[in-house]
N, C-alpha and C. Protein backbone atom coordinates (compact mmCIF):
# COMPACT_ATOMS: atom_id res chain seq x y z
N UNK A 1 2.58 145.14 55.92
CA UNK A 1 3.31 145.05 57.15
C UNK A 1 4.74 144.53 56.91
N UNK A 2 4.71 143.47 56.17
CA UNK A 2 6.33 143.12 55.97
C UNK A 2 7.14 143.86 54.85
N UNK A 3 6.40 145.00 54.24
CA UNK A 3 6.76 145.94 53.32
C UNK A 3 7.59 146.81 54.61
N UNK A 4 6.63 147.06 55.41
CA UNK A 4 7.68 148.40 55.80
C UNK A 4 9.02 147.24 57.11
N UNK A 5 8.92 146.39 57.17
CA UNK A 5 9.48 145.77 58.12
C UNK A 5 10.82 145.63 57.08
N UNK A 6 10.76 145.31 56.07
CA UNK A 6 11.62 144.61 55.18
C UNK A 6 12.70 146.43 54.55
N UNK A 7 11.89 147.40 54.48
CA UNK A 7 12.24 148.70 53.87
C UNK A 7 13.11 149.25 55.39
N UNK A 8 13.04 148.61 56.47
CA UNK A 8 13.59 149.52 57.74
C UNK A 8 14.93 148.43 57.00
N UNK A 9 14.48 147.08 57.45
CA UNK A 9 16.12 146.75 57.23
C UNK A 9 16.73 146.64 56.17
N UNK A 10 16.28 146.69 54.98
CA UNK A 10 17.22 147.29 53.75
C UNK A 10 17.62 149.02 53.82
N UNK A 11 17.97 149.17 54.76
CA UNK A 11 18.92 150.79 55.07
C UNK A 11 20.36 150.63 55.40
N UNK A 12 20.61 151.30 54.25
CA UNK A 12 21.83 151.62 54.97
C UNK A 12 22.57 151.98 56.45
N UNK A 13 21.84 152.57 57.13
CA UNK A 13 21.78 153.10 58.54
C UNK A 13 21.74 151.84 59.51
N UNK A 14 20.63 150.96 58.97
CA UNK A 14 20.73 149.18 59.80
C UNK A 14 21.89 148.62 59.71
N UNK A 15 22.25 148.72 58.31
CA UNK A 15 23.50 147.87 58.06
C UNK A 15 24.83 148.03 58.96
N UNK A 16 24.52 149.65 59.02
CA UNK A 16 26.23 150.43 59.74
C UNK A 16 25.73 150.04 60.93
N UNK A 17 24.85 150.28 61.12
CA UNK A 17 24.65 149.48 62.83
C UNK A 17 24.97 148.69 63.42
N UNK A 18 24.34 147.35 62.67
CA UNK A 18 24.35 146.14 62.45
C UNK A 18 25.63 145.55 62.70
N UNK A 19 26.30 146.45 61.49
CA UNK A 19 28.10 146.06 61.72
C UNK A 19 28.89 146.59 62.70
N UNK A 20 28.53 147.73 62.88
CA UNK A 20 29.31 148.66 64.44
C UNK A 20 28.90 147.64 65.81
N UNK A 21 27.87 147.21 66.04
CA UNK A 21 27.68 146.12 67.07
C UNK A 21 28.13 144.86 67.13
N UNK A 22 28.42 144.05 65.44
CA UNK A 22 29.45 143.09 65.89
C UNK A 22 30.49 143.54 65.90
N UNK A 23 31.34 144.60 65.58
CA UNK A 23 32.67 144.93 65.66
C UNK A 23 32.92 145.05 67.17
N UNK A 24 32.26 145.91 67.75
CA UNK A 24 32.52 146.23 69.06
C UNK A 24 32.23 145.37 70.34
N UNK A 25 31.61 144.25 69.26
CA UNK A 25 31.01 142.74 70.32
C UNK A 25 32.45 141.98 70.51
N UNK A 26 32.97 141.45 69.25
CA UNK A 26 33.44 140.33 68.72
C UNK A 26 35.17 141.30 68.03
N UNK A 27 35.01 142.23 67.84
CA UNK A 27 36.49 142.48 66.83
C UNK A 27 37.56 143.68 67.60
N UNK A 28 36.68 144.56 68.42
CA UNK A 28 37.31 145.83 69.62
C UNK A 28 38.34 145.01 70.64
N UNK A 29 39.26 146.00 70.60
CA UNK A 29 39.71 145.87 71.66
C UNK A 29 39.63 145.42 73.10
N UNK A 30 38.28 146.11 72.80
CA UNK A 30 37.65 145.72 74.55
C UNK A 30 36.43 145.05 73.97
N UNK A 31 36.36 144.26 73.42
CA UNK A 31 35.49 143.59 73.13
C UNK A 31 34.86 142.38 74.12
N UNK A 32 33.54 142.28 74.09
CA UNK A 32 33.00 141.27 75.27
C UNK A 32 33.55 139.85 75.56
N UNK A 33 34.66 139.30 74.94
CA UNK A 33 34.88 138.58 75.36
C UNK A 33 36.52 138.52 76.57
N UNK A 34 37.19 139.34 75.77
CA UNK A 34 37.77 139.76 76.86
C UNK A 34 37.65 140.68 78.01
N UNK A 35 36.73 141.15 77.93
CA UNK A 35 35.82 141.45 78.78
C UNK A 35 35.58 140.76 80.26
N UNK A 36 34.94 139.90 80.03
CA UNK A 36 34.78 138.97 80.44
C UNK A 36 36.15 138.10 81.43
N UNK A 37 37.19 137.98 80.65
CA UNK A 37 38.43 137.28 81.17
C UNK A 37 38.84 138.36 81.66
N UNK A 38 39.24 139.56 81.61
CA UNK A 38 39.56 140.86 82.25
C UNK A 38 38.71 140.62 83.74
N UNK A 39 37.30 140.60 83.70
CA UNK A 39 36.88 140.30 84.82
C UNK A 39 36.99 139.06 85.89
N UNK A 40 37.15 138.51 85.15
CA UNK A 40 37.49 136.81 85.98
C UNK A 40 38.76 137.14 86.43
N UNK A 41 40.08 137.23 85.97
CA UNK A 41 41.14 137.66 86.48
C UNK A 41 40.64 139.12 87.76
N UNK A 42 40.23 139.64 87.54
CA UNK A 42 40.36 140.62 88.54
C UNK A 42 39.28 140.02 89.75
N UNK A 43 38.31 139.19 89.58
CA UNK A 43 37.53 138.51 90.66
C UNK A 43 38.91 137.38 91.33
N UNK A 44 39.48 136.65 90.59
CA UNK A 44 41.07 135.99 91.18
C UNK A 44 41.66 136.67 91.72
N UNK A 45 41.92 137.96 91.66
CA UNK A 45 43.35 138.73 92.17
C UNK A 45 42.31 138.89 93.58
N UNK A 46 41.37 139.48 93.78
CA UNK A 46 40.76 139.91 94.94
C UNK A 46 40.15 138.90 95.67
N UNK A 47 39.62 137.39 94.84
CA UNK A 47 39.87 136.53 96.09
C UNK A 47 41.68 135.97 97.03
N UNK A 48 42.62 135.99 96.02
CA UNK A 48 43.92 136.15 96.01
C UNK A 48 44.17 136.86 97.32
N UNK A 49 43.58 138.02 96.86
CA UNK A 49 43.95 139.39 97.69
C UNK A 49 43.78 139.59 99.12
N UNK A 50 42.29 138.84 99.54
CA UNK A 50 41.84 138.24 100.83
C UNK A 50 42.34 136.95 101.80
N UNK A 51 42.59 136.37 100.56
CA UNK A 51 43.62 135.06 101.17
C UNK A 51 44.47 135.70 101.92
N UNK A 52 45.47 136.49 101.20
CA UNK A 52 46.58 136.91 101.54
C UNK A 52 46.47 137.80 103.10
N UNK A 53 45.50 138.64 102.64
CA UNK A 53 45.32 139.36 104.30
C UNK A 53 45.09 138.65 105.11
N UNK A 54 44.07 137.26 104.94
CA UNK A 54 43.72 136.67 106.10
C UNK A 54 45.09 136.29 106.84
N UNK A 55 45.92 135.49 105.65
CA UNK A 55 47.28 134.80 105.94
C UNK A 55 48.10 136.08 106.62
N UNK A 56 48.31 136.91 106.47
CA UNK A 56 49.07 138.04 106.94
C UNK A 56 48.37 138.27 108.57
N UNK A 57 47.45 138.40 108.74
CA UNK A 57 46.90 138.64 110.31
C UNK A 57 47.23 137.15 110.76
N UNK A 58 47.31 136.00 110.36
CA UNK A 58 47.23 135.12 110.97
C UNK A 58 48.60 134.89 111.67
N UNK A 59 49.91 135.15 110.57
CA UNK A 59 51.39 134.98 110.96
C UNK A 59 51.40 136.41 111.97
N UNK A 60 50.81 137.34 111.56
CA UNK A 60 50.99 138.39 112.47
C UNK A 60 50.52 138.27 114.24
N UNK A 61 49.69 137.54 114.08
CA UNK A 61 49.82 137.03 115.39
C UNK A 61 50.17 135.74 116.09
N UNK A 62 50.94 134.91 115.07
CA UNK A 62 51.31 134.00 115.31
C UNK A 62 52.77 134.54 115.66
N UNK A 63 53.14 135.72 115.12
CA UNK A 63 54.71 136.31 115.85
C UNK A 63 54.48 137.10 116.68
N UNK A 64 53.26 137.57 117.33
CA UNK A 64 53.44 138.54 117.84
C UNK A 64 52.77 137.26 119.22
N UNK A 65 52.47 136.10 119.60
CA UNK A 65 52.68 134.73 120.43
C UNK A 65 54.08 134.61 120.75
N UNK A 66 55.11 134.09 120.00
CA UNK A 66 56.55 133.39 119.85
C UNK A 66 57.07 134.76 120.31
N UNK A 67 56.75 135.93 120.57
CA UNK A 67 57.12 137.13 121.15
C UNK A 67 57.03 137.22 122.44
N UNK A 68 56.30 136.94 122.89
CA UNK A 68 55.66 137.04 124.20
C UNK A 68 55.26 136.01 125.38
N UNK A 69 55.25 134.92 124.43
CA UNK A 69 54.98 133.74 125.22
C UNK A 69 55.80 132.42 125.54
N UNK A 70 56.43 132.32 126.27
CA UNK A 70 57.77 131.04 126.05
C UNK A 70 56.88 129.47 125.45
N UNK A 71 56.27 129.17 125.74
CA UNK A 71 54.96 128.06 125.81
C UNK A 71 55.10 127.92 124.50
N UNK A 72 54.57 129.21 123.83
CA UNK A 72 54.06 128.83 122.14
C UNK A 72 55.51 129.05 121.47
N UNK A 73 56.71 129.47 121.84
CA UNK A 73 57.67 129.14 120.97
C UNK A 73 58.30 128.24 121.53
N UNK A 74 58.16 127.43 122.41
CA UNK A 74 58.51 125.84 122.76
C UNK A 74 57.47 124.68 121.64
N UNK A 75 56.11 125.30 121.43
CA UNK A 75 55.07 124.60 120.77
C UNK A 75 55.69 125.13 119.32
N UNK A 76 55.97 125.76 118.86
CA UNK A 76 56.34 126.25 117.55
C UNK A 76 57.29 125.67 117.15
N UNK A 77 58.64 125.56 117.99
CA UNK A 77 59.78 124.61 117.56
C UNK A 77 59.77 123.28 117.59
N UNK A 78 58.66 122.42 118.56
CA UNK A 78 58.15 121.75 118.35
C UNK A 78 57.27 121.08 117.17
N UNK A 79 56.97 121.70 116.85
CA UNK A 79 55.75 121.23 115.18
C UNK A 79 56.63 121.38 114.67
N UNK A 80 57.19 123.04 114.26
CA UNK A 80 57.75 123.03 112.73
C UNK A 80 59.17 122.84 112.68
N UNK A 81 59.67 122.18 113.50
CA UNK A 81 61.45 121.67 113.29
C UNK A 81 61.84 120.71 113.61
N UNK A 82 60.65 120.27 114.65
CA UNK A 82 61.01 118.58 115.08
C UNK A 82 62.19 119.00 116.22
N UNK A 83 61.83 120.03 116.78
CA UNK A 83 62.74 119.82 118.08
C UNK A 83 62.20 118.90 119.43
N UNK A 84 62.99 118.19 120.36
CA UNK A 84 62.82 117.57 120.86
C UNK A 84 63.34 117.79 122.93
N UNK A 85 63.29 117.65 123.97
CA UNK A 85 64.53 117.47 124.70
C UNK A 85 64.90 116.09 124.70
N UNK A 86 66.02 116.11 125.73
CA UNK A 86 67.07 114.86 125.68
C UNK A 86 66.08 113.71 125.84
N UNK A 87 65.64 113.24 126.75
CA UNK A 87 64.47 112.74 126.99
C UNK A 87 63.49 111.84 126.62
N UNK A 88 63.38 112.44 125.04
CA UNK A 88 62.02 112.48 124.38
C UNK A 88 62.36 111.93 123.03
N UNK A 89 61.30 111.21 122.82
CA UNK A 89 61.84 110.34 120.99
C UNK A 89 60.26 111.24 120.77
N UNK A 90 60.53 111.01 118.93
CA UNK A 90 59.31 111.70 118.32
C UNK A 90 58.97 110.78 117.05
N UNK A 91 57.77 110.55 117.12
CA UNK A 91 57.71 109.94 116.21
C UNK A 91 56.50 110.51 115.15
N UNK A 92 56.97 110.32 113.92
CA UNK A 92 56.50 111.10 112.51
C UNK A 92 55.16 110.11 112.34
N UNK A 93 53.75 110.90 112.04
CA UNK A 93 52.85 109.94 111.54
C UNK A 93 52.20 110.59 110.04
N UNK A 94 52.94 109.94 109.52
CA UNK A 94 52.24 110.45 107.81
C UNK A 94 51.21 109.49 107.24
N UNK A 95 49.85 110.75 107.17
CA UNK A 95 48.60 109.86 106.34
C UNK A 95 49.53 110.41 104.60
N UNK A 96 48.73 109.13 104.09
CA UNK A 96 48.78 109.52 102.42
C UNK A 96 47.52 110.36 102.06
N UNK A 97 47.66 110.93 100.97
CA UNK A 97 46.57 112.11 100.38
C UNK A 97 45.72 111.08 99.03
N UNK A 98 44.75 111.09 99.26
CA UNK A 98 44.00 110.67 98.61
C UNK A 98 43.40 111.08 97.08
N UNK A 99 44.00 110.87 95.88
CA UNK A 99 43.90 111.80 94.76
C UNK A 99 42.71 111.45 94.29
N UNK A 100 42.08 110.99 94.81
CA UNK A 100 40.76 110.86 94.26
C UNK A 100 39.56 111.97 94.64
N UNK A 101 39.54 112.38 95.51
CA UNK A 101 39.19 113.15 96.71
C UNK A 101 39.34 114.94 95.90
């Protein structure tokens, strides 16, 4: 039994095998390990990719509000510029970010 087990893998034919499968594992071009990072990058770009649409519908209707509505671009210049009327004091409340967290 270990006669003919031992006669398959002393062949030449095993050997070229043998070696054509780590080459194309470990030494190719497209070899499995970049492989691998090829795929991880392209799973990034397409979570990336979704971010981005979400963010794109979101400003898209956040301008297509400040278009149409006097309210939300009174509320808009409000948050993001610190506008104020005569009137009115504003006061800034900054939490700190916790780097532990």
């Amino acid at each position: 039994m270990f006669r003919k087990i031992f006669n398959r893998i002393n062949n030449k034919y095993f050997y070229a095998g043998v070696l054509f499968l780590v080459w194309i594992f470990f030494f190719d071009n497209n070899n499995l390990i970049s492989r691998f990072k090829s795929n991880k990058t392209l799973n990034d770009a397409r979570r990336q990719k979704e971010f981005y649409k979400s963010e794109i519908k979101r400003d898209l209707q956040t301008i297509d509000d400040l278009l149409h509505d006097s309210a939300a671009i009174e509320k808009f210049g409000r948050e993001q510029y610190l506008m104020k009327r005569d009137s009115e004091d504003i006061f800034l409340v900054v939490t700190k970010k916790d780097d532990n967290k």
